[in-house]
N, C-alpha and C. Protein backbone atom coordinates (compact mmCIF):
# COMPACT_ATOMS: atom_id res chain seq x y z
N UNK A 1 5.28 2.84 16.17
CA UNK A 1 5.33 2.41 14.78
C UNK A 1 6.79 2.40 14.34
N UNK A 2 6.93 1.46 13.55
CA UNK A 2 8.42 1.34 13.08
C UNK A 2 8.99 0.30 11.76
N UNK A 3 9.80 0.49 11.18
CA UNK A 3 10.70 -0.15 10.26
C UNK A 3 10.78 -1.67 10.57
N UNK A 4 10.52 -2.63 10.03
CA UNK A 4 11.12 -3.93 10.20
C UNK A 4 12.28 -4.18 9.20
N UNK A 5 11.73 -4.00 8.09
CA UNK A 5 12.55 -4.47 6.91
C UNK A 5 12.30 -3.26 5.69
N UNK A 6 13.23 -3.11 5.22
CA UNK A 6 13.29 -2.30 3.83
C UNK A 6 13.77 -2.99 3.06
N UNK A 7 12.56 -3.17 1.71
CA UNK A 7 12.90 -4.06 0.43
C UNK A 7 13.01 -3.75 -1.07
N UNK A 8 13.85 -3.73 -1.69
CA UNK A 8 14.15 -3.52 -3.00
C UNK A 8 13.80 -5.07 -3.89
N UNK A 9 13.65 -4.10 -5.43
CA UNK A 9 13.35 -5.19 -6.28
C UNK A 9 13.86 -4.28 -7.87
N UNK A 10 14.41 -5.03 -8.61
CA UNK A 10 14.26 -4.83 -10.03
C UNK A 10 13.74 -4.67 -11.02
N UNK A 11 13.09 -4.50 -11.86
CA UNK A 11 12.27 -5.73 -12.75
C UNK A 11 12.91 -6.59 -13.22
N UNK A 12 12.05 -7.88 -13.64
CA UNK A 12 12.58 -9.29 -13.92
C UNK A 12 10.85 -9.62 -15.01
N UNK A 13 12.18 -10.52 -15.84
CA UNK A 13 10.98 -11.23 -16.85
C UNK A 13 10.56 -12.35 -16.06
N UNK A 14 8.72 -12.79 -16.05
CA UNK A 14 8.56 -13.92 -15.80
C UNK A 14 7.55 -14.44 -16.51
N UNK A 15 7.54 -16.01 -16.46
CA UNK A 15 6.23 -16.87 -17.10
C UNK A 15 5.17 -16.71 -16.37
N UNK A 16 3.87 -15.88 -17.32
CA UNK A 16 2.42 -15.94 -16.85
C UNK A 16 1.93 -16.62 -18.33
N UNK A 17 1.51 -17.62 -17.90
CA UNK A 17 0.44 -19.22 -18.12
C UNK A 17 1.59 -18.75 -19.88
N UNK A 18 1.45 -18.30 -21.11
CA UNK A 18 2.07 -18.44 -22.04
C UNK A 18 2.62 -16.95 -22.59
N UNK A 19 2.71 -15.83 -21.59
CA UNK A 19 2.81 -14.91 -22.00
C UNK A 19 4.18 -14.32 -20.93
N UNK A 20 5.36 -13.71 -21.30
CA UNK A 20 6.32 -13.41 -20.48
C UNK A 20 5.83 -12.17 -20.20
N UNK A 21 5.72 -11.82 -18.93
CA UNK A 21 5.52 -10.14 -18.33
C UNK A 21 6.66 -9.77 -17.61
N UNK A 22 7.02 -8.55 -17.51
CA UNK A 22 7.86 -7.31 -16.80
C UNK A 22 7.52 -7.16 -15.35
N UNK A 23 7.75 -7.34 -14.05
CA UNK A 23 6.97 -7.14 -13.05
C UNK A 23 8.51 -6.49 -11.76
N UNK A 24 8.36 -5.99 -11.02
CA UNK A 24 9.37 -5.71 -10.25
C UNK A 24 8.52 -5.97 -8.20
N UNK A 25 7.73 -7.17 -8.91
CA UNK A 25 7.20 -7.45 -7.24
C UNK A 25 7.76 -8.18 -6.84
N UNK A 26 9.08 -8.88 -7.61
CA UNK A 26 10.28 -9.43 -6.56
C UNK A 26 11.39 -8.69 -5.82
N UNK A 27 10.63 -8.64 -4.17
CA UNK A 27 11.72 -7.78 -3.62
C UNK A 27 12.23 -8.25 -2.27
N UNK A 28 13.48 -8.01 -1.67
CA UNK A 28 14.53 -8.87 -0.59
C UNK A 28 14.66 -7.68 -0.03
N UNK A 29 14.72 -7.75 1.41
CA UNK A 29 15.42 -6.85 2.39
C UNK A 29 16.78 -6.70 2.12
N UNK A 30 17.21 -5.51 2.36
CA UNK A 30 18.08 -5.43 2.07
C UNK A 30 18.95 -4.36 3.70
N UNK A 31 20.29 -4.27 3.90
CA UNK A 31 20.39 -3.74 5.24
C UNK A 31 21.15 -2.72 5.01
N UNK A 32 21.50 -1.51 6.20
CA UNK A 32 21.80 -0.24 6.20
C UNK A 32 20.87 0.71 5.87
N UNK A 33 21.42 1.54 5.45
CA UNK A 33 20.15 3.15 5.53
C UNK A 33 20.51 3.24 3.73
N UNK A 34 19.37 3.11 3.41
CA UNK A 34 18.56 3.15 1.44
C UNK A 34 18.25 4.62 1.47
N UNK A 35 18.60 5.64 0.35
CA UNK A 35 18.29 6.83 0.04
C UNK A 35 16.65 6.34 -0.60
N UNK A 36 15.74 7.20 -0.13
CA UNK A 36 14.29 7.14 -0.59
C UNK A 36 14.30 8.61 -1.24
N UNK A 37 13.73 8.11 -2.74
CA UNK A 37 13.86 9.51 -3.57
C UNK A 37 12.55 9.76 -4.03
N UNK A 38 12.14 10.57 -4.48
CA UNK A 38 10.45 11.02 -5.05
C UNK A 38 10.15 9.61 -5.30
N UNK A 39 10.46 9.18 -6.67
CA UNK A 39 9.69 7.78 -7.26
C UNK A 39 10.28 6.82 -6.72
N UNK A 40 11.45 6.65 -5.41
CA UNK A 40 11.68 5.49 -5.19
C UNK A 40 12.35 4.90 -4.67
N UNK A 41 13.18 3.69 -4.02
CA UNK A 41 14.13 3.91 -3.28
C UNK A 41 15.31 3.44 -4.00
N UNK A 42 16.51 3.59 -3.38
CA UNK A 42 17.61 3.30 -4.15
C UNK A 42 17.48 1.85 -4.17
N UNK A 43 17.69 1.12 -5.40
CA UNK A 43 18.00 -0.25 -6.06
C UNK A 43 16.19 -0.69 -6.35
N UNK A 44 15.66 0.45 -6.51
CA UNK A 44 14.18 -0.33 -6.66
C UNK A 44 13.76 0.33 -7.88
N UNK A 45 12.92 -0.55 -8.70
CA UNK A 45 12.12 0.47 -9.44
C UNK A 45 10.60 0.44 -9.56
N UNK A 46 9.81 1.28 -9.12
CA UNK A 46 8.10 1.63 -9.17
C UNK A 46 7.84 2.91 -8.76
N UNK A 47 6.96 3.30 -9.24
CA UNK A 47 6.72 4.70 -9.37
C UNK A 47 6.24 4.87 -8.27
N UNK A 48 5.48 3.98 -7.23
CA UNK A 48 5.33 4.69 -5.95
C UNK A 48 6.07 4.27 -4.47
N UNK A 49 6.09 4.82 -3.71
CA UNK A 49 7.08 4.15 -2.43
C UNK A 49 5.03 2.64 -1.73
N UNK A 50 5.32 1.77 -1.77
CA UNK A 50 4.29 1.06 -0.92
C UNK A 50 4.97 0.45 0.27
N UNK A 51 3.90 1.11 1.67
CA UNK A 51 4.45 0.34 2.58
C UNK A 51 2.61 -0.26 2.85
N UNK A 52 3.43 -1.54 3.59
CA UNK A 52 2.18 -2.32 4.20
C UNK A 52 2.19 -3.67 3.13
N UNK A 53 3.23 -4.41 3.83
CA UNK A 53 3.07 -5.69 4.04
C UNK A 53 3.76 -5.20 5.80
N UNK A 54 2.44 -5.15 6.28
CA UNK A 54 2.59 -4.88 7.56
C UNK A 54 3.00 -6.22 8.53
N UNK A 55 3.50 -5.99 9.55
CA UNK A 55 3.96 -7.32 10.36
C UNK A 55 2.45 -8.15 11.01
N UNK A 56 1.53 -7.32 11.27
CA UNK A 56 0.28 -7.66 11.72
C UNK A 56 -0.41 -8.49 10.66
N UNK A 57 0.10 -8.14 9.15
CA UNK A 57 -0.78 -8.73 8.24
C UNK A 57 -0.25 -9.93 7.95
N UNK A 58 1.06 -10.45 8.08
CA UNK A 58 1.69 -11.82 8.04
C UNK A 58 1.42 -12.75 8.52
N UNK A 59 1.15 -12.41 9.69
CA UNK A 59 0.27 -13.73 10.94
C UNK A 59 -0.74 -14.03 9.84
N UNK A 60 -1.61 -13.53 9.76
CA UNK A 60 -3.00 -13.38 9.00
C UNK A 60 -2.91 -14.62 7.55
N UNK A 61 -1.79 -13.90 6.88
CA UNK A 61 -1.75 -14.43 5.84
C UNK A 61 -0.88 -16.22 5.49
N UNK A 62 0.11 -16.16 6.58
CA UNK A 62 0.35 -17.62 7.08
C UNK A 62 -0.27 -18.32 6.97
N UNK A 63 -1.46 -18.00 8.20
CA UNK A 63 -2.57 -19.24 8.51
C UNK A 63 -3.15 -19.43 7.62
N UNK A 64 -3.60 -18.75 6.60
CA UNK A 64 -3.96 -18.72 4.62
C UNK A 64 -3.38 -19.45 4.03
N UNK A 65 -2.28 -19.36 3.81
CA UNK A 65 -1.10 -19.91 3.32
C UNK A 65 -0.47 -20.86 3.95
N UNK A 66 -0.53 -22.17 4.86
CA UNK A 66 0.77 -22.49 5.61
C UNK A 66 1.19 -23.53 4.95
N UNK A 67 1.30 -23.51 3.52
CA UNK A 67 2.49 -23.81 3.11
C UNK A 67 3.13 -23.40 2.06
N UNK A 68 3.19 -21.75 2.29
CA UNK A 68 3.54 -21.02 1.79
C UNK A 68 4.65 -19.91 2.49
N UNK A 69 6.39 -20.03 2.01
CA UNK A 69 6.90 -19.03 2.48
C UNK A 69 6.78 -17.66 2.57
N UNK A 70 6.75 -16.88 3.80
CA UNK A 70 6.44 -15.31 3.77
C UNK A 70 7.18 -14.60 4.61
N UNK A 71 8.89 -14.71 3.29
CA UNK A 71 9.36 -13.53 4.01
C UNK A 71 9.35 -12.22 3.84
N UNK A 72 10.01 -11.56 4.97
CA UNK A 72 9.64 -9.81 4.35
C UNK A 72 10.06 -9.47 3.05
N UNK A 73 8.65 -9.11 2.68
CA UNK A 73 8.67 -7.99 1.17
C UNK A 73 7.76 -9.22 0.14
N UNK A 74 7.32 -10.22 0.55
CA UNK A 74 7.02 -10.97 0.26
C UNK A 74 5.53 -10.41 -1.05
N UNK A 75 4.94 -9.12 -0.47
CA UNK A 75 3.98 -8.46 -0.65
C UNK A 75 4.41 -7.41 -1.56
N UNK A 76 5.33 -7.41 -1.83
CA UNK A 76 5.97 -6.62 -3.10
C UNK A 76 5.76 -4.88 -2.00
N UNK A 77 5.96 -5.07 -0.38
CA UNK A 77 6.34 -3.58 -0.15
C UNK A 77 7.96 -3.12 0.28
N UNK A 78 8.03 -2.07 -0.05
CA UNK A 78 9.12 -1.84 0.03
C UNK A 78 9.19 -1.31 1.64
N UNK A 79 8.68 -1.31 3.03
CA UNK A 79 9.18 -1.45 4.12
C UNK A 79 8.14 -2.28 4.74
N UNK A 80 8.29 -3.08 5.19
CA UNK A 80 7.55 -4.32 6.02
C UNK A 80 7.51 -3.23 7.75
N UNK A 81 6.10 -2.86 7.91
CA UNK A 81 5.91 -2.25 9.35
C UNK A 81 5.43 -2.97 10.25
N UNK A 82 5.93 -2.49 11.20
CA UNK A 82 4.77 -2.51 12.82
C UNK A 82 4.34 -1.70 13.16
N UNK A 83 2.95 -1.64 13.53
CA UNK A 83 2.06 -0.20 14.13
C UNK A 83 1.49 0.45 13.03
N UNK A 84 1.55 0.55 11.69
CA UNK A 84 0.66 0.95 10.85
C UNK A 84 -0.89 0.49 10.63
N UNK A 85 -1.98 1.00 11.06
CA UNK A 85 -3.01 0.56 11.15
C UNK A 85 -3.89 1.09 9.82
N UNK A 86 -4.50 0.48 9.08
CA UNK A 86 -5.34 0.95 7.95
C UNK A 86 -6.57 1.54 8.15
N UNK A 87 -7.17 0.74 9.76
CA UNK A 87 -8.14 1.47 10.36
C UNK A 87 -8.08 3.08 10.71
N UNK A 88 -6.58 3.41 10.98
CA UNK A 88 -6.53 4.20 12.44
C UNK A 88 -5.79 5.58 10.82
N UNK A 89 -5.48 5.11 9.63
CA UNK A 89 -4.52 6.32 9.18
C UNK A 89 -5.56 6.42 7.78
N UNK A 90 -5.30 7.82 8.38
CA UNK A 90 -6.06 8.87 7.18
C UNK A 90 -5.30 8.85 6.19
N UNK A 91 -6.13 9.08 5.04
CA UNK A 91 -5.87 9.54 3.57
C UNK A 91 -5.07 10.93 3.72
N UNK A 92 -3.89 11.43 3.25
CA UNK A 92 -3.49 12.61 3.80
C UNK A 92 -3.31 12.47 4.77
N UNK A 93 -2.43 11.90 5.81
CA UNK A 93 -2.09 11.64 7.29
C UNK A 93 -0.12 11.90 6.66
N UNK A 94 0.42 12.45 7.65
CA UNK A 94 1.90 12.97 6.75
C UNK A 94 2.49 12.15 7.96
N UNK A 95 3.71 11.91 7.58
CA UNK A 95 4.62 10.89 8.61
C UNK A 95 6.25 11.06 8.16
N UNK A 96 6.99 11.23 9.75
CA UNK A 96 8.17 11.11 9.38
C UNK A 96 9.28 10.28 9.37
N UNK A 97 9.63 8.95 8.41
CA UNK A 97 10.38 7.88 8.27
C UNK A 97 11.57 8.24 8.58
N UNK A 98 12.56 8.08 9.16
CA UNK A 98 13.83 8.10 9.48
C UNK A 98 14.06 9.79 8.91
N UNK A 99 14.49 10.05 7.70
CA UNK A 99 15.09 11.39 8.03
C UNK A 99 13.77 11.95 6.37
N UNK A 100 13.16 10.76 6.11
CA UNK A 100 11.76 11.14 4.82
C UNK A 100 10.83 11.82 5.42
N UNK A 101 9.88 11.83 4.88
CA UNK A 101 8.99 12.65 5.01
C UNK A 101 7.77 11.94 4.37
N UNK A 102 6.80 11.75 3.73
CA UNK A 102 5.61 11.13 3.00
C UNK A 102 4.42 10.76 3.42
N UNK A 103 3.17 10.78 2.91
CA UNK A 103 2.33 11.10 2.57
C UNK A 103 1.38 9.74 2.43
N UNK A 104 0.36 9.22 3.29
CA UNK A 104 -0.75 8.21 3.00
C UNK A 104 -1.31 8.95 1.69
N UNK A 105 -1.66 8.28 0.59
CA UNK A 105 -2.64 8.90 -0.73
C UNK A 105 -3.63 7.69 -1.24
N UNK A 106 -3.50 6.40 -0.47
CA UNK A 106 -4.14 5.60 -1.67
C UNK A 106 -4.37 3.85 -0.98
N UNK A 107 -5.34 3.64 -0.64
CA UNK A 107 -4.98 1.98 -0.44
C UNK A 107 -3.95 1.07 -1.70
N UNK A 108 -3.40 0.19 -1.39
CA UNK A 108 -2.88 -0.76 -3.01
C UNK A 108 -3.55 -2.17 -3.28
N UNK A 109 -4.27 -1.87 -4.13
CA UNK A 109 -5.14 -2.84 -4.44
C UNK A 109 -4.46 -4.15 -5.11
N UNK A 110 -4.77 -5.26 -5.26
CA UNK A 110 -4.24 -5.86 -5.62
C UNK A 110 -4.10 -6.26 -6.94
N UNK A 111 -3.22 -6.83 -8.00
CA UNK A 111 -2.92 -7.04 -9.39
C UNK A 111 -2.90 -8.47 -9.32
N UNK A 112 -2.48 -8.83 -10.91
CA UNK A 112 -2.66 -9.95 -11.19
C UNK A 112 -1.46 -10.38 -10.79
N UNK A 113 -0.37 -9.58 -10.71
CA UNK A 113 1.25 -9.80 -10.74
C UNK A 113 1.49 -10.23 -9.64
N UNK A 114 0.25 -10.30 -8.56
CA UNK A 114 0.88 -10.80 -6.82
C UNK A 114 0.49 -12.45 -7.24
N UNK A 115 -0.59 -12.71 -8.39
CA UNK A 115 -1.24 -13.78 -8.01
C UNK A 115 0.13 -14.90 -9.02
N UNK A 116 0.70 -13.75 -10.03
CA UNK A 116 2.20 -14.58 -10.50
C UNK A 116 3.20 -14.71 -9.60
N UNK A 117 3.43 -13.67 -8.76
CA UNK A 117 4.40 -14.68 -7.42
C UNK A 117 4.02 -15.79 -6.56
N UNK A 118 3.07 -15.60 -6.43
CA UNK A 118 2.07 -16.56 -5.28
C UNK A 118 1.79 -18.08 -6.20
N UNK A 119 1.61 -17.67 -7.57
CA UNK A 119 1.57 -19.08 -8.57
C UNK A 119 0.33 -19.42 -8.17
N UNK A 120 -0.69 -18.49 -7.49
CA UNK A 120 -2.12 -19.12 -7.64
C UNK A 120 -3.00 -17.43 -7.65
N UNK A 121 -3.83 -17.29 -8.93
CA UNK A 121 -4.36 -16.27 -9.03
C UNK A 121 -5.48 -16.09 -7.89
N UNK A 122 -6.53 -16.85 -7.23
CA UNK A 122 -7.10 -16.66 -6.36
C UNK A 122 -6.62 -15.92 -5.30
N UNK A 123 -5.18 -15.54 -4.97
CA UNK A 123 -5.04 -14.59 -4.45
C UNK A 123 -5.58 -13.09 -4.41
N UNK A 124 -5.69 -12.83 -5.86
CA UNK A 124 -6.04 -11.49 -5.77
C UNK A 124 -7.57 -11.26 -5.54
N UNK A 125 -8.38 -12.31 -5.68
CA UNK A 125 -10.05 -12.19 -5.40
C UNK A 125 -9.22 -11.84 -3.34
N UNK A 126 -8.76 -13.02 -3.00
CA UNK A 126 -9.18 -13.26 -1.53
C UNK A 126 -7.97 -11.65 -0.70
N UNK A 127 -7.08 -11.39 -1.91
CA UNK A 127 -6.55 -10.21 -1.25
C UNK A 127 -7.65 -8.93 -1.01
N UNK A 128 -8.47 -8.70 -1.79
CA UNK A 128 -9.20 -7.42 -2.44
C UNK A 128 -10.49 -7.85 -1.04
N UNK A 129 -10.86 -8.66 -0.90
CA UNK A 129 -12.27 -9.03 -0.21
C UNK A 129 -11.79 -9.37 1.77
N UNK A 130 -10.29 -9.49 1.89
CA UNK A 130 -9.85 -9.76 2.77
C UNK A 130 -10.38 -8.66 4.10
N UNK A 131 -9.96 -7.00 3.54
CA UNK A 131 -9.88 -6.11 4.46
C UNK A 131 -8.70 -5.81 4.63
N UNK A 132 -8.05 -6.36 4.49
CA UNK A 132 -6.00 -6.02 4.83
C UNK A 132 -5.88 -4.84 3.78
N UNK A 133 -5.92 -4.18 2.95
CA UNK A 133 -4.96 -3.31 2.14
C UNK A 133 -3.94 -2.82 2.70
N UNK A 134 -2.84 -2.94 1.72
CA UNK A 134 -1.71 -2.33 1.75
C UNK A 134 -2.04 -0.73 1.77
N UNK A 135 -0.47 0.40 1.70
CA UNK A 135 -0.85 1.46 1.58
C UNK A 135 -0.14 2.22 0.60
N UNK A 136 0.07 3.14 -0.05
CA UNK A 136 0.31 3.93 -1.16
C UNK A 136 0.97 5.38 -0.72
N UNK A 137 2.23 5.25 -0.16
CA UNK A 137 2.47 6.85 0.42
C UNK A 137 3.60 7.34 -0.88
N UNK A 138 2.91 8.60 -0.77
CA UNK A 138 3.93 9.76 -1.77
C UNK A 138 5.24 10.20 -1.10
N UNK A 139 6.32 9.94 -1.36
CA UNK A 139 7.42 11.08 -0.85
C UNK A 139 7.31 12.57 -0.81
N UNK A 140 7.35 12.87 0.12
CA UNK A 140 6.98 14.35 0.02
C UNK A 140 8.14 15.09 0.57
N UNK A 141 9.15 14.44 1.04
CA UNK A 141 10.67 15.04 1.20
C UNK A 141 11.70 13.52 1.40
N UNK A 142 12.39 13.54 0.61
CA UNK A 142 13.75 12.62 0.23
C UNK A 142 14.70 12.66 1.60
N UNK A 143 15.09 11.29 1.79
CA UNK A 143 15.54 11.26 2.89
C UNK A 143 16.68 9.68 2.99
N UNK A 144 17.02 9.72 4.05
CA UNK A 144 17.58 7.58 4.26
C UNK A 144 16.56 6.94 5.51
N UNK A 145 16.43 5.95 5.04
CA UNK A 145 15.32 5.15 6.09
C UNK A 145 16.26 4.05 6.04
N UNK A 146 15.96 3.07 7.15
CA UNK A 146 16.81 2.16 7.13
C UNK A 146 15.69 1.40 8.89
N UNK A 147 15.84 0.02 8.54
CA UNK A 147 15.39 -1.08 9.41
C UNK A 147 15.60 -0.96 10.69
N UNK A 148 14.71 -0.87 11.60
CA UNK A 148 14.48 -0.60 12.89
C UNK A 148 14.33 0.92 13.31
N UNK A 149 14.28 1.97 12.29
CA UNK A 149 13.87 3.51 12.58
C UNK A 149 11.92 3.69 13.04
N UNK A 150 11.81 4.51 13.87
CA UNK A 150 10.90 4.78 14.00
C UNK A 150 9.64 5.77 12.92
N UNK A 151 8.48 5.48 12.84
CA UNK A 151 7.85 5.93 12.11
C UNK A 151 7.02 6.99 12.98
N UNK A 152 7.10 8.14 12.90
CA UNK A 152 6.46 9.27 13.41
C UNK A 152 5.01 10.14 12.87
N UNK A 153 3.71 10.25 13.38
CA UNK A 153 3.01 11.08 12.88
C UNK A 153 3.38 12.32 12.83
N UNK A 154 3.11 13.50 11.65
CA UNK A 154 3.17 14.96 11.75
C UNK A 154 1.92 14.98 11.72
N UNK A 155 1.30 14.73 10.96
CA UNK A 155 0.01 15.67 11.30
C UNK A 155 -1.22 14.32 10.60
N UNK A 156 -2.55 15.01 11.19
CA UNK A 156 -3.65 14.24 10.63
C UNK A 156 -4.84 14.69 9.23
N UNK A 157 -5.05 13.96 8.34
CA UNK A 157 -5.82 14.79 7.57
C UNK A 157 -7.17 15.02 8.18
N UNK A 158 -7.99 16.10 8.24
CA UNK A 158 -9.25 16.50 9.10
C UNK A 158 -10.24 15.71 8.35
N UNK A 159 -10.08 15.39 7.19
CA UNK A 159 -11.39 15.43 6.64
C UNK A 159 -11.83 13.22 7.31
N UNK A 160 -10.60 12.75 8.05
CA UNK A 160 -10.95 11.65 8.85
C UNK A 160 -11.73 10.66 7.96
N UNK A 161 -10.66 9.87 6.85
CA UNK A 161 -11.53 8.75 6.00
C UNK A 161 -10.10 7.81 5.41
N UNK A 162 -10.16 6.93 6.49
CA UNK A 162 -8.67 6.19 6.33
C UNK A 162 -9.00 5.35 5.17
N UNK A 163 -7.56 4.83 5.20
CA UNK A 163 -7.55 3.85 4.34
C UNK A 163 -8.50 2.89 4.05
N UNK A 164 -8.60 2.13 4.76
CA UNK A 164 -9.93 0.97 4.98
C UNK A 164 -10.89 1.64 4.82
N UNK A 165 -11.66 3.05 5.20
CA UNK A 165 -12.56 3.29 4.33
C UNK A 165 -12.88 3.47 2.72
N UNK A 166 -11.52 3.75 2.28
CA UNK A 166 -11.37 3.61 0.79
C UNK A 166 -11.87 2.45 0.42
N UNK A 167 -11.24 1.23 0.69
CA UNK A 167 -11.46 -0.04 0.20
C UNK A 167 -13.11 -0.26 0.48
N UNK A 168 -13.56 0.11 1.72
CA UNK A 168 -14.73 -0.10 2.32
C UNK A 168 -16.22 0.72 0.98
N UNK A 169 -15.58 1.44 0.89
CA UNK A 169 -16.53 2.59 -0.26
C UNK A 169 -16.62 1.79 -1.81
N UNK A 170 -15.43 1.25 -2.11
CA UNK A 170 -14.98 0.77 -3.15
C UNK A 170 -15.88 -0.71 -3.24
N UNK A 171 -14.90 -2.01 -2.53
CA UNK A 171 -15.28 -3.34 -3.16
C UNK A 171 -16.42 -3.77 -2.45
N UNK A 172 -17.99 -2.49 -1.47
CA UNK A 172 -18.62 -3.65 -1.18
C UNK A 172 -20.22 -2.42 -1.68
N UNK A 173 -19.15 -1.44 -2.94
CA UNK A 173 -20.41 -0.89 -3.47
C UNK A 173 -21.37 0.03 -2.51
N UNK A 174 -20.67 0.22 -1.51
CA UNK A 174 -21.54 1.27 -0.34
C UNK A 174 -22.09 2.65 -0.75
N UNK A 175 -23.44 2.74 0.24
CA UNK A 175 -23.97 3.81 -0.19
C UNK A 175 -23.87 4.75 0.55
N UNK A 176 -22.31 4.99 0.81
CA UNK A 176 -22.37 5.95 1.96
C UNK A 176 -21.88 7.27 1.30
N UNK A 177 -22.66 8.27 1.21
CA UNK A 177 -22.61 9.43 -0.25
C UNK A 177 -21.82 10.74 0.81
N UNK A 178 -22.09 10.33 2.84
CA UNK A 178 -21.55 11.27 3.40
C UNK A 178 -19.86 10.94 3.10
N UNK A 179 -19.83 9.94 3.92
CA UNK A 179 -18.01 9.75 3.61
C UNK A 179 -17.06 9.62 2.53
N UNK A 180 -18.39 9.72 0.77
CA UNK A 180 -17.52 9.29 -0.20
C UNK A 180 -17.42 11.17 -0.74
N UNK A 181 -18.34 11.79 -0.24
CA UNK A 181 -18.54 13.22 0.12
C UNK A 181 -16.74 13.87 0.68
N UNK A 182 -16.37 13.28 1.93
CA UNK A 182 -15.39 13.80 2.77
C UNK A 182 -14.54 13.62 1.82
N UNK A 183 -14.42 11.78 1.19
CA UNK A 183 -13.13 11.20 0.66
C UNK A 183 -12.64 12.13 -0.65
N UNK A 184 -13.95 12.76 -1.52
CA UNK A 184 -13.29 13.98 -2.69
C UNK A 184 -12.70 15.37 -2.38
N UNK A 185 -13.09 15.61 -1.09
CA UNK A 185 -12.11 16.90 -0.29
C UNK A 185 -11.00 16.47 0.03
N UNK A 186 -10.56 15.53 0.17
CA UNK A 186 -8.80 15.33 0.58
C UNK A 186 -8.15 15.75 -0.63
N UNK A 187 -7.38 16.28 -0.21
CA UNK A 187 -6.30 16.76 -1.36
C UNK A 187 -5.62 15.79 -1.52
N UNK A 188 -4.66 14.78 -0.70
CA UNK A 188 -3.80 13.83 -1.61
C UNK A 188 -4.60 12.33 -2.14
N UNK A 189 -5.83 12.67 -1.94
CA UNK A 189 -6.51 11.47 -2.94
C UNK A 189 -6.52 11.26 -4.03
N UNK A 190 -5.93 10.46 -4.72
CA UNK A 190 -5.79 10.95 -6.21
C UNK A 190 -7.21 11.19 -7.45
N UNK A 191 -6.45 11.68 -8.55
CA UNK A 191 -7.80 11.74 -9.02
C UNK A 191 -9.04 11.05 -9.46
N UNK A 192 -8.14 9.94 -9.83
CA UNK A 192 -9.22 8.49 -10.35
C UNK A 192 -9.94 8.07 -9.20
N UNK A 193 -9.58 8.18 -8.04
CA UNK A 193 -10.39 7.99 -6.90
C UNK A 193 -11.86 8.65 -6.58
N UNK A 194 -11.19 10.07 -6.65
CA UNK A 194 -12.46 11.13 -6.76
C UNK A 194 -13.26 10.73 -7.65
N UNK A 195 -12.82 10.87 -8.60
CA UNK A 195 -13.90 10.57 -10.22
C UNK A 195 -14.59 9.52 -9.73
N UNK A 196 -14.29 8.65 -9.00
CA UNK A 196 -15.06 6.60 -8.92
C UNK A 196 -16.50 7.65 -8.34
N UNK A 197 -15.95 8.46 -6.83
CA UNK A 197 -17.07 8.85 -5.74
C UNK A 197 -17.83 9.91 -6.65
N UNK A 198 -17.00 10.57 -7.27
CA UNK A 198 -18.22 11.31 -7.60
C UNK A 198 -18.99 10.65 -8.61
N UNK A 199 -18.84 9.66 -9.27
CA UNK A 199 -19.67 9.25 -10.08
C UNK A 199 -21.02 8.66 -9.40
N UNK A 200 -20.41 7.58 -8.57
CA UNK A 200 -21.04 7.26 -7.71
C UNK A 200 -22.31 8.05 -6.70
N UNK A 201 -21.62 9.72 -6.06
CA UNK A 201 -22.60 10.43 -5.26
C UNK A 201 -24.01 10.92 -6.71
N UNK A 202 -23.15 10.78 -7.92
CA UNK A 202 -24.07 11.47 -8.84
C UNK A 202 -25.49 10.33 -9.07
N UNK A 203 -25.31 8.82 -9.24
CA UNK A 203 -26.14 7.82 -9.15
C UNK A 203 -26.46 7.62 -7.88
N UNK A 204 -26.25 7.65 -6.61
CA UNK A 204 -27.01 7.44 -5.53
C UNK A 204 -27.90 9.20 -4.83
N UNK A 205 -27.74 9.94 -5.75
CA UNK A 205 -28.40 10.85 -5.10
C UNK A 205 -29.98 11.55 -5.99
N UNK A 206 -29.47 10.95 -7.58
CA UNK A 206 -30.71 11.13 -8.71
C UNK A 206 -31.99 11.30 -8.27
């Protein structure tokens, strides 16, 4: 697993249909080693670090798109990977980026704001229903990452309910009350997550 690209973005005003919005999902690779701080990396601003506009997911999204440019960061993440699998990484799975440290917590679902770069909102139906999710990691120690560093596992979360099962529990309404069971024992799941399952184990078990 490893670094392709590390991408920064600003916020910038743009035109949605008659209304100007704030959005900072325009982001460019940028080169050398970027200080990654709790909320973010240097020259970026969003409250969480997202990686996964994965290199595997570009092929994918091309042939979707082909006539549509997709360069890295294109996906509004701030490191474009190889070897990150959504299947294969747990919720709570810890990893060490160049000299960071951080934390899987969250698939990234998609907004309306990808379907204002893209200039066609049907994106975000066919992002959400695709299976691809992006991913949502916490900094959990500040560090420099920089393009072509290797991405290292530390450890695995036990309770074994990756990413893609998030999404999987979520957009196809499943009644699976064991794994949405596991998914409220992870500790870095956040809380609105829990709350969805437990609402959920409370109506499928009545």
């Amino acid at each position: 697993m490893k670094i392709l690209s590390v991408n920064v973005g600003l916020p910038r005003e743009v035109l949605f249909g008659e209304e100007i919005v704030t959005t900072g999902i325009f982001k460019e690779p940028v080169e050398g080693r970027v200080k990654l701080r709790k909320l973010n990396l240097d020259g970026d601003k969003q409250a969480d670090l997202t990686v996964h506009g994965a290199k595997e997911h570009y092929g994918y999204w091309q042939r979707e798109f082909p006539n549509i440019s997709l360069p890295w960061g294109m996906f509004d993440e701030n490191l474009t990977t190889e070897g990150l699998n959504e299947n294969m990484i747990n919720i709570g799975d810890r990893f060490r980026i160049g000299s960071a440290e951080v934390v899987a917590t969250q698939p990234r679902m998609p907004c309306y704001k990808l379907g204002v770069k893209f200039g066609r909102m049907d994106v975000v139906r066919r992002f959400l229903t695709s299976g691809r999710p992006r991913i949502y990691f916490k900094v959990s120690q500040e560090g420099e990452v920089e393009a072509g560093e290797s991405i290292e596992l530390i450890s695995k979360d036990e309770n074994n309910i990756t990413v893609k099962d998030i999404v999987r529990l979520y957009v196809k309404n499943n009644k699976d009350v064991e794994s949405m069971q596991r998914a409220i024992r992870v500790k870095d799941l956040p809380i609105g997550w829990k709350n969805h399952f437990r609402k959920q184990i409370k109506q499928l078990t009545k």
